[in-house]
PDB file of N, CA and C in Angstrom:
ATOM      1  N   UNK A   1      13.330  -6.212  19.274  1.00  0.00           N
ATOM      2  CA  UNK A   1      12.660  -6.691  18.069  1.00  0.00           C
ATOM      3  C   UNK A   1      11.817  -7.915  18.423  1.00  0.00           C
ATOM      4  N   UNK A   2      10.970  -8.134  18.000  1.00  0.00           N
ATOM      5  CA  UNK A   2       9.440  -9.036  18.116  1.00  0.00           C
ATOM      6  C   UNK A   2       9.949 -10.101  17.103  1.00  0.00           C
ATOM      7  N   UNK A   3      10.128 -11.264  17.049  1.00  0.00           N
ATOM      8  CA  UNK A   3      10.311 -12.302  16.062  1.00  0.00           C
ATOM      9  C   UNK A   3       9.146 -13.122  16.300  1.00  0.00           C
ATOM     10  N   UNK A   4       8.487 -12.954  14.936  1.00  0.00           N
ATOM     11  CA  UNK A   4       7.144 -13.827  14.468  1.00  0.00           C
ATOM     12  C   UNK A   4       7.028 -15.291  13.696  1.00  0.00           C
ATOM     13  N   UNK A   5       7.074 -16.997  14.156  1.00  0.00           N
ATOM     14  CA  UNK A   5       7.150 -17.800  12.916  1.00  0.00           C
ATOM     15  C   UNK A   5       5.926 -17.811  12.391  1.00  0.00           C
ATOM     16  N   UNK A   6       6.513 -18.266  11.139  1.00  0.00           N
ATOM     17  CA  UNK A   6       5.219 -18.415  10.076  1.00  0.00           C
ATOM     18  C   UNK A   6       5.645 -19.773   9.698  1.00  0.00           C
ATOM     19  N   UNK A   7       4.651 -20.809   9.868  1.00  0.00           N
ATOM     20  CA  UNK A   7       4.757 -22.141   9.205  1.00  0.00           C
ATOM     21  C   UNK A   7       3.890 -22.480   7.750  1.00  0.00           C
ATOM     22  N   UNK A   8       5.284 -22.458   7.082  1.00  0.00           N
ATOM     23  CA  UNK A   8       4.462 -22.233   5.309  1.00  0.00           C
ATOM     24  C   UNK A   8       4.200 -23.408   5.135  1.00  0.00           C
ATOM     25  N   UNK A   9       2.949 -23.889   4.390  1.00  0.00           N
ATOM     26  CA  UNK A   9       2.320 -25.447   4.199  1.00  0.00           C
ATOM     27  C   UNK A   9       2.278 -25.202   2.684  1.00  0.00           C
ATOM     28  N   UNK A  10       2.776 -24.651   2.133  1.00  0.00           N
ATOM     29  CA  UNK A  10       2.599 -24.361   0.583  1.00  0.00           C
ATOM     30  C   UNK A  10       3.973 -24.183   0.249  1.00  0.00           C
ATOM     31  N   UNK A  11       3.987 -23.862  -1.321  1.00  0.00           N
ATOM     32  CA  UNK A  11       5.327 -23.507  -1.713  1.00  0.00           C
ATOM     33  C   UNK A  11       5.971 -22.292  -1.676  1.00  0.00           C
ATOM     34  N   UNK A  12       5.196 -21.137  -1.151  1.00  0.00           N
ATOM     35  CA  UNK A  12       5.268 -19.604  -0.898  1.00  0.00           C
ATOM     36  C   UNK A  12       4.084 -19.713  -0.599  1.00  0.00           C
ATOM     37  N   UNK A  13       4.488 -17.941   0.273  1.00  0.00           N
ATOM     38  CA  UNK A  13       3.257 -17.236   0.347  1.00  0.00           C
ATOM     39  C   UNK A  13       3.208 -15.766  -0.527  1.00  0.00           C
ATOM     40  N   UNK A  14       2.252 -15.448  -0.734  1.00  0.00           N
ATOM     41  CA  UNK A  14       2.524 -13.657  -1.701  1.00  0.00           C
ATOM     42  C   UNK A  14       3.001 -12.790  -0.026  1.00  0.00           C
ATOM     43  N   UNK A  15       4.018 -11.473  -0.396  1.00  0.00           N
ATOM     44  CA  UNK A  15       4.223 -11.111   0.624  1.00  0.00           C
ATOM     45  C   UNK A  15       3.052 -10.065   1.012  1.00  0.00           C
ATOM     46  N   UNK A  16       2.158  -9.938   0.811  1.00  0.00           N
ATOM     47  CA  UNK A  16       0.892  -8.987   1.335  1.00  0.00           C
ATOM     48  C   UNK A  16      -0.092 -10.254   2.129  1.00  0.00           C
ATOM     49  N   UNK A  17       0.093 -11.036   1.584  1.00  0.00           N
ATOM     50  CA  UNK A  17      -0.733 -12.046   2.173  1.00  0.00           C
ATOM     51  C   UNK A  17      -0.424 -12.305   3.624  1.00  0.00           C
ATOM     52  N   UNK A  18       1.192 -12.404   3.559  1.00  0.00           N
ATOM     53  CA  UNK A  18       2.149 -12.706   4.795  1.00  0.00           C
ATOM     54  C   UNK A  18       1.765 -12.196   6.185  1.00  0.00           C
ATOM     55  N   UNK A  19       1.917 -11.250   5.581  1.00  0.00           N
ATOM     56  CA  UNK A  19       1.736  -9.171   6.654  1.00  0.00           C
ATOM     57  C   UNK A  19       0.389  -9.742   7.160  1.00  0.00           C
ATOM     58  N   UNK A  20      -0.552  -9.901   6.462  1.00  0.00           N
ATOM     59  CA  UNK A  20      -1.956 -10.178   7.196  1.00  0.00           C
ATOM     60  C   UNK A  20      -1.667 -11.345   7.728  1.00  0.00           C
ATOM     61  N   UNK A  21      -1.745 -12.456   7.275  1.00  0.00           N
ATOM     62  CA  UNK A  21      -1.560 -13.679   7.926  1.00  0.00           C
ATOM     63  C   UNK A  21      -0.846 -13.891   9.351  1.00  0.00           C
ATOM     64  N   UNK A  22       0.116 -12.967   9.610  1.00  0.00           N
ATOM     65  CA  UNK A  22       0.981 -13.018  10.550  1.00  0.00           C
ATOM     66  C   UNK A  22       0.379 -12.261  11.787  1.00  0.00           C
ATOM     67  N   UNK A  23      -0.641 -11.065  11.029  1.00  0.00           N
ATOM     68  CA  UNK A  23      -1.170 -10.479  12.033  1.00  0.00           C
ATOM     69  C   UNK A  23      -0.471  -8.683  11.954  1.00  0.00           C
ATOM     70  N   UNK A  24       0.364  -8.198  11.252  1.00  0.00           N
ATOM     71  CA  UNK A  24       0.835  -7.301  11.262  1.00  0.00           C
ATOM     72  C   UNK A  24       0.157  -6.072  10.323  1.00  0.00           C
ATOM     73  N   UNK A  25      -0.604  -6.512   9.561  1.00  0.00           N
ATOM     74  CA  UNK A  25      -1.917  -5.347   8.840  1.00  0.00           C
ATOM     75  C   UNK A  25      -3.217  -6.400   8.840  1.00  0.00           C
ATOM     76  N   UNK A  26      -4.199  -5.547   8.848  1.00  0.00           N
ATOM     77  CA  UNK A  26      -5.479  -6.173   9.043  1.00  0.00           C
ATOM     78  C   UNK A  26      -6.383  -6.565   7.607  1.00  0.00           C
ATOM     79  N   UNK A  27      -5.394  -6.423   6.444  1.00  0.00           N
ATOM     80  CA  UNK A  27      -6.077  -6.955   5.339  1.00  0.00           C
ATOM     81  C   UNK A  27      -4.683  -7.102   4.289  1.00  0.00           C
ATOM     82  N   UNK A  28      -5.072  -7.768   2.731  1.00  0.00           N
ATOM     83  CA  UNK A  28      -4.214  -7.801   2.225  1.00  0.00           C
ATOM     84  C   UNK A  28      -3.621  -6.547   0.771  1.00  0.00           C
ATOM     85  N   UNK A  29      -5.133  -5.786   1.371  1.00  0.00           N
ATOM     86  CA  UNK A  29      -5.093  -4.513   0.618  1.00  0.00           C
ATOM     87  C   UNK A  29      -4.001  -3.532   2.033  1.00  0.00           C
ATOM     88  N   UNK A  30      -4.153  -3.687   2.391  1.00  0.00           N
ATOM     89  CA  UNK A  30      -2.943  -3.041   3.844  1.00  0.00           C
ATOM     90  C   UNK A  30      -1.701  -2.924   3.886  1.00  0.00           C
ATOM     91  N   UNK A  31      -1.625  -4.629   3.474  1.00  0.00           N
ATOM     92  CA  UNK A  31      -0.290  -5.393   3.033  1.00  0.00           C
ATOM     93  C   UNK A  31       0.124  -4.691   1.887  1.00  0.00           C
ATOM     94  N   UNK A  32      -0.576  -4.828   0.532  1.00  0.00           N
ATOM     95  CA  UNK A  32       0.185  -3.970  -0.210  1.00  0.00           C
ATOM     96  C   UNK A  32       0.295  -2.449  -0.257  1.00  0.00           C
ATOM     97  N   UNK A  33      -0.247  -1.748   0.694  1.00  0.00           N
ATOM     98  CA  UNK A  33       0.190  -0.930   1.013  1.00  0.00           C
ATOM     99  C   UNK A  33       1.173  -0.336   1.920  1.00  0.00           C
ATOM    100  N   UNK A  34       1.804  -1.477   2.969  1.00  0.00           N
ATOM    101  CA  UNK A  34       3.038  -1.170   3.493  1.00  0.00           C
ATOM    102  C   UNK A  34       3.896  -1.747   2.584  1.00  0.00           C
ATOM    103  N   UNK A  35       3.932  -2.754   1.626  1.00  0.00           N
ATOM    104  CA  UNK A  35       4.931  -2.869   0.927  1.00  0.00           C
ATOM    105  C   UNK A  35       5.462  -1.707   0.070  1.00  0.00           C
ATOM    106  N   UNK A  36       4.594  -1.555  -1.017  1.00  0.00           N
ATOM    107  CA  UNK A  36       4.333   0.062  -1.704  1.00  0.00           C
ATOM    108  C   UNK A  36       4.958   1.134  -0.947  1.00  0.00           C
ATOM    109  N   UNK A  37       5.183   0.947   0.524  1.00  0.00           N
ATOM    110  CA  UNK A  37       5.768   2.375   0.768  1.00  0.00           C
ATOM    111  C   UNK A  37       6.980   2.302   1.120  1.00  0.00           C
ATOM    112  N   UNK A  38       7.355   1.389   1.391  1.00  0.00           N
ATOM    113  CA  UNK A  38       8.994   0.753   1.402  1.00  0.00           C
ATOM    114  C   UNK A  38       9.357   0.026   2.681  1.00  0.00           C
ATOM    115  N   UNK A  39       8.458   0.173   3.061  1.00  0.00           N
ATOM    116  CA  UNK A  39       8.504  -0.137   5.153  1.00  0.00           C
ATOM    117  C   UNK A  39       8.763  -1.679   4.933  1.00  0.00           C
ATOM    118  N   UNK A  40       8.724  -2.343   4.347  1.00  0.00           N
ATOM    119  CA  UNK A  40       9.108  -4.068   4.533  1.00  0.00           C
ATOM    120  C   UNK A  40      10.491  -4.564   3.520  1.00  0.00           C
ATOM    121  N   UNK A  41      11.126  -4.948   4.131  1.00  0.00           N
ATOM    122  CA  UNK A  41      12.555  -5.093   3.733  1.00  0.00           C
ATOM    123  C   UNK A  41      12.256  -7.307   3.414  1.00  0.00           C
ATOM    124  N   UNK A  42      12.434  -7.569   2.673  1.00  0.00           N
ATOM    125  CA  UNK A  42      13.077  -9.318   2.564  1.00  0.00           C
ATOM    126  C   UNK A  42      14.188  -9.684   2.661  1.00  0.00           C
ATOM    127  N   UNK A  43      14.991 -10.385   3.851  1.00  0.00           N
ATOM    128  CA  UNK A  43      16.305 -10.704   3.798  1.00  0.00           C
ATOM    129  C   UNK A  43      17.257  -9.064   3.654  1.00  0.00           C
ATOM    130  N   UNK A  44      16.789  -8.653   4.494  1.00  0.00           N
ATOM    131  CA  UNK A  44      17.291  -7.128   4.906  1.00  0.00           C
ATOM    132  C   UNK A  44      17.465  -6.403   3.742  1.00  0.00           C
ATOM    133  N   UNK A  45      16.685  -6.740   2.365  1.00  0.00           N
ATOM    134  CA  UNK A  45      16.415  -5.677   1.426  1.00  0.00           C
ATOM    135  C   UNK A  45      15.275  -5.364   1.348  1.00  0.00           C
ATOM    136  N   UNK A  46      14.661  -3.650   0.879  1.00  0.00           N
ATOM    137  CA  UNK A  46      13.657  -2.825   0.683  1.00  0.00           C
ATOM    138  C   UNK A  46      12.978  -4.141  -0.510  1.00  0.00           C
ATOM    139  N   UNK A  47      12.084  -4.494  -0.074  1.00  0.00           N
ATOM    140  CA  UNK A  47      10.720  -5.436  -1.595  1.00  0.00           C
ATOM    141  C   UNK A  47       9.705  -4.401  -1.408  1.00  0.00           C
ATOM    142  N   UNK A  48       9.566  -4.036  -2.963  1.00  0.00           N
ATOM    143  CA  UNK A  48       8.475  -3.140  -3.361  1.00  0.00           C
ATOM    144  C   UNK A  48       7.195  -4.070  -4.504  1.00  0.00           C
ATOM    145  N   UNK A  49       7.455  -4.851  -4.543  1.00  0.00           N
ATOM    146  CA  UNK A  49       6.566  -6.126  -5.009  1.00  0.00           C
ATOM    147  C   UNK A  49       5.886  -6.548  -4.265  1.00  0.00           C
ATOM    148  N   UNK A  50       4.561  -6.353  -4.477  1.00  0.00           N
ATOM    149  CA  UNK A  50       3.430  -6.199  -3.309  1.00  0.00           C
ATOM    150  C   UNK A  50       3.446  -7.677  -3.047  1.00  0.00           C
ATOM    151  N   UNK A  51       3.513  -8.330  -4.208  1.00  0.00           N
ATOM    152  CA  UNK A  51       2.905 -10.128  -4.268  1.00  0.00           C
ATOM    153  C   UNK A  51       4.085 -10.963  -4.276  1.00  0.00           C
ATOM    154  N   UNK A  52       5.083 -10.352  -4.031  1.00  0.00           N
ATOM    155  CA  UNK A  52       6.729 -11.475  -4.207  1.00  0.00           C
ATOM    156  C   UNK A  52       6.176 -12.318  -2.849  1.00  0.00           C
ATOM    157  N   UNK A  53       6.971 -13.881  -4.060  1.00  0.00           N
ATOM    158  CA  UNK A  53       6.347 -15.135  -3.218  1.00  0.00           C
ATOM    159  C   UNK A  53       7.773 -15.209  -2.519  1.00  0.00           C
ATOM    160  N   UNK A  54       7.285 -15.565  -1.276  1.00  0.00           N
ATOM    161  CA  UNK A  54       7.943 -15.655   0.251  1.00  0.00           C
ATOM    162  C   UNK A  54       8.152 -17.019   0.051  1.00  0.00           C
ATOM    163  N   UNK A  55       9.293 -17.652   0.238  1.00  0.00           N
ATOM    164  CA  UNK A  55       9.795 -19.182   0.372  1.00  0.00           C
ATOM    165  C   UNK A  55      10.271 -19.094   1.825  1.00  0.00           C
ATOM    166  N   UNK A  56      10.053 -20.765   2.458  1.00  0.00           N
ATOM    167  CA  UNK A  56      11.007 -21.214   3.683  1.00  0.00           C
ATOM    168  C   UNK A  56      12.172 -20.356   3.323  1.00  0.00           C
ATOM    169  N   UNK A  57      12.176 -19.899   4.766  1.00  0.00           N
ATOM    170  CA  UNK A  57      13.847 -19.676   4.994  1.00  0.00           C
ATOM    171  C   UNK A  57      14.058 -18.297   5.232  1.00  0.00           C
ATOM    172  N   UNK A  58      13.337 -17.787   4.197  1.00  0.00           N
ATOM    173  CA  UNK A  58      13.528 -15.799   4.317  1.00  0.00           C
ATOM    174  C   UNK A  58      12.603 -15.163   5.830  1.00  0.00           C
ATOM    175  N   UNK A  59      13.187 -13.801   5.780  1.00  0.00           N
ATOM    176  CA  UNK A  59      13.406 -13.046   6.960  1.00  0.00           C
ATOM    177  C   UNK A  59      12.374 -12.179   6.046  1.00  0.00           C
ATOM    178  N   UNK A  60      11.264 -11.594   7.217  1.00  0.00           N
ATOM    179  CA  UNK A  60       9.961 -10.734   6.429  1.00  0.00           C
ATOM    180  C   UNK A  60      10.612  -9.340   8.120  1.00  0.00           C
ATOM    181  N   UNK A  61      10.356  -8.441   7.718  1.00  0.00           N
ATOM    182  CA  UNK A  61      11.162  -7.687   8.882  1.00  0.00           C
ATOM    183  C   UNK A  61      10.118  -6.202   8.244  1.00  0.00           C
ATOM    184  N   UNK A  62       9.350  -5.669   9.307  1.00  0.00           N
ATOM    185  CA  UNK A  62       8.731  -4.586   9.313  1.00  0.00           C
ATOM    186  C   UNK A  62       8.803  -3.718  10.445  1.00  0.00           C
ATOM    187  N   UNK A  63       9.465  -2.960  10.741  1.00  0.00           N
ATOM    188  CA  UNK A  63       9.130  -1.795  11.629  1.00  0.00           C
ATOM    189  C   UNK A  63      10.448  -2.933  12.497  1.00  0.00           C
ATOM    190  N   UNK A  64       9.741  -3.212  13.696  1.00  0.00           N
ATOM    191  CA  UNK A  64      10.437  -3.311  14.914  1.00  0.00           C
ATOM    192  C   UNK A  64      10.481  -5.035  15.015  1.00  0.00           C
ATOM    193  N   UNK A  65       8.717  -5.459  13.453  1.00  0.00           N
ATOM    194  CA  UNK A  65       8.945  -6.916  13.650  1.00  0.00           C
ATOM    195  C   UNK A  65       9.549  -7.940  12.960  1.00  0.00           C
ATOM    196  N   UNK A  66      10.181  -8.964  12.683  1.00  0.00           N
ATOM    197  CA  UNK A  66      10.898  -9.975  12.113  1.00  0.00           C
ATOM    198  C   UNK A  66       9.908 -11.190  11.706  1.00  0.00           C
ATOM    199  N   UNK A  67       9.740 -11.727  10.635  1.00  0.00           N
ATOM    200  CA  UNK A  67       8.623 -13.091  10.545  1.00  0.00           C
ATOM    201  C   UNK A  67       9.729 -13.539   9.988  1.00  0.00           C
ATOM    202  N   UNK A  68      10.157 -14.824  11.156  1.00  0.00           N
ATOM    203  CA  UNK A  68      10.766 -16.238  10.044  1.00  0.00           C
ATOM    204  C   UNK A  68       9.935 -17.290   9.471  1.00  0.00           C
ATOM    205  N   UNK A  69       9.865 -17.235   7.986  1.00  0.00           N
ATOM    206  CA  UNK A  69       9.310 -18.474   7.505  1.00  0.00           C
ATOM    207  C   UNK A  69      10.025 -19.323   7.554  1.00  0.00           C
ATOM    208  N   UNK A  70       9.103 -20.747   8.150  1.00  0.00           N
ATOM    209  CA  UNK A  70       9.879 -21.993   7.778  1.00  0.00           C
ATOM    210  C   UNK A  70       9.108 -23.113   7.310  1.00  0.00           C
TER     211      UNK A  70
END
């Protein structure tokens, strides 16, 4: 497994935003489309909420990769 940090300078991020930002889809129309299909889990649950705001601390986990925000 690939573990990715993400250093959040805000109070969240939307999780489609994340996926791009991190580098793991190439837009944030992408993003909500791997969310939408179930492929991204938060804190090792399925999030089907394209825009759920990502706080420090949580585990973003797609396929094979892991993003810790902190």
């Amino acid at each position: 497994m690939t573990t990715l940090d993400f250093l959040l300078e805000r109070d969240f991020v939307e999780l489609n935003q994340l996926l791009k930002l991190v580098g793991l889809c190439d837009s944030g129309g992408a993003g909500k489309q791997l969310v939408a299909s179930g492929a991204v889990r938060v804190d090792g649950v399925v999030e089907l909420r394209k825009t759920a705001k990502i706080r420090a601390g949580q585990r973003v986990t797609l396929g094979e990769n892991e993003v810790q925000v902190r």
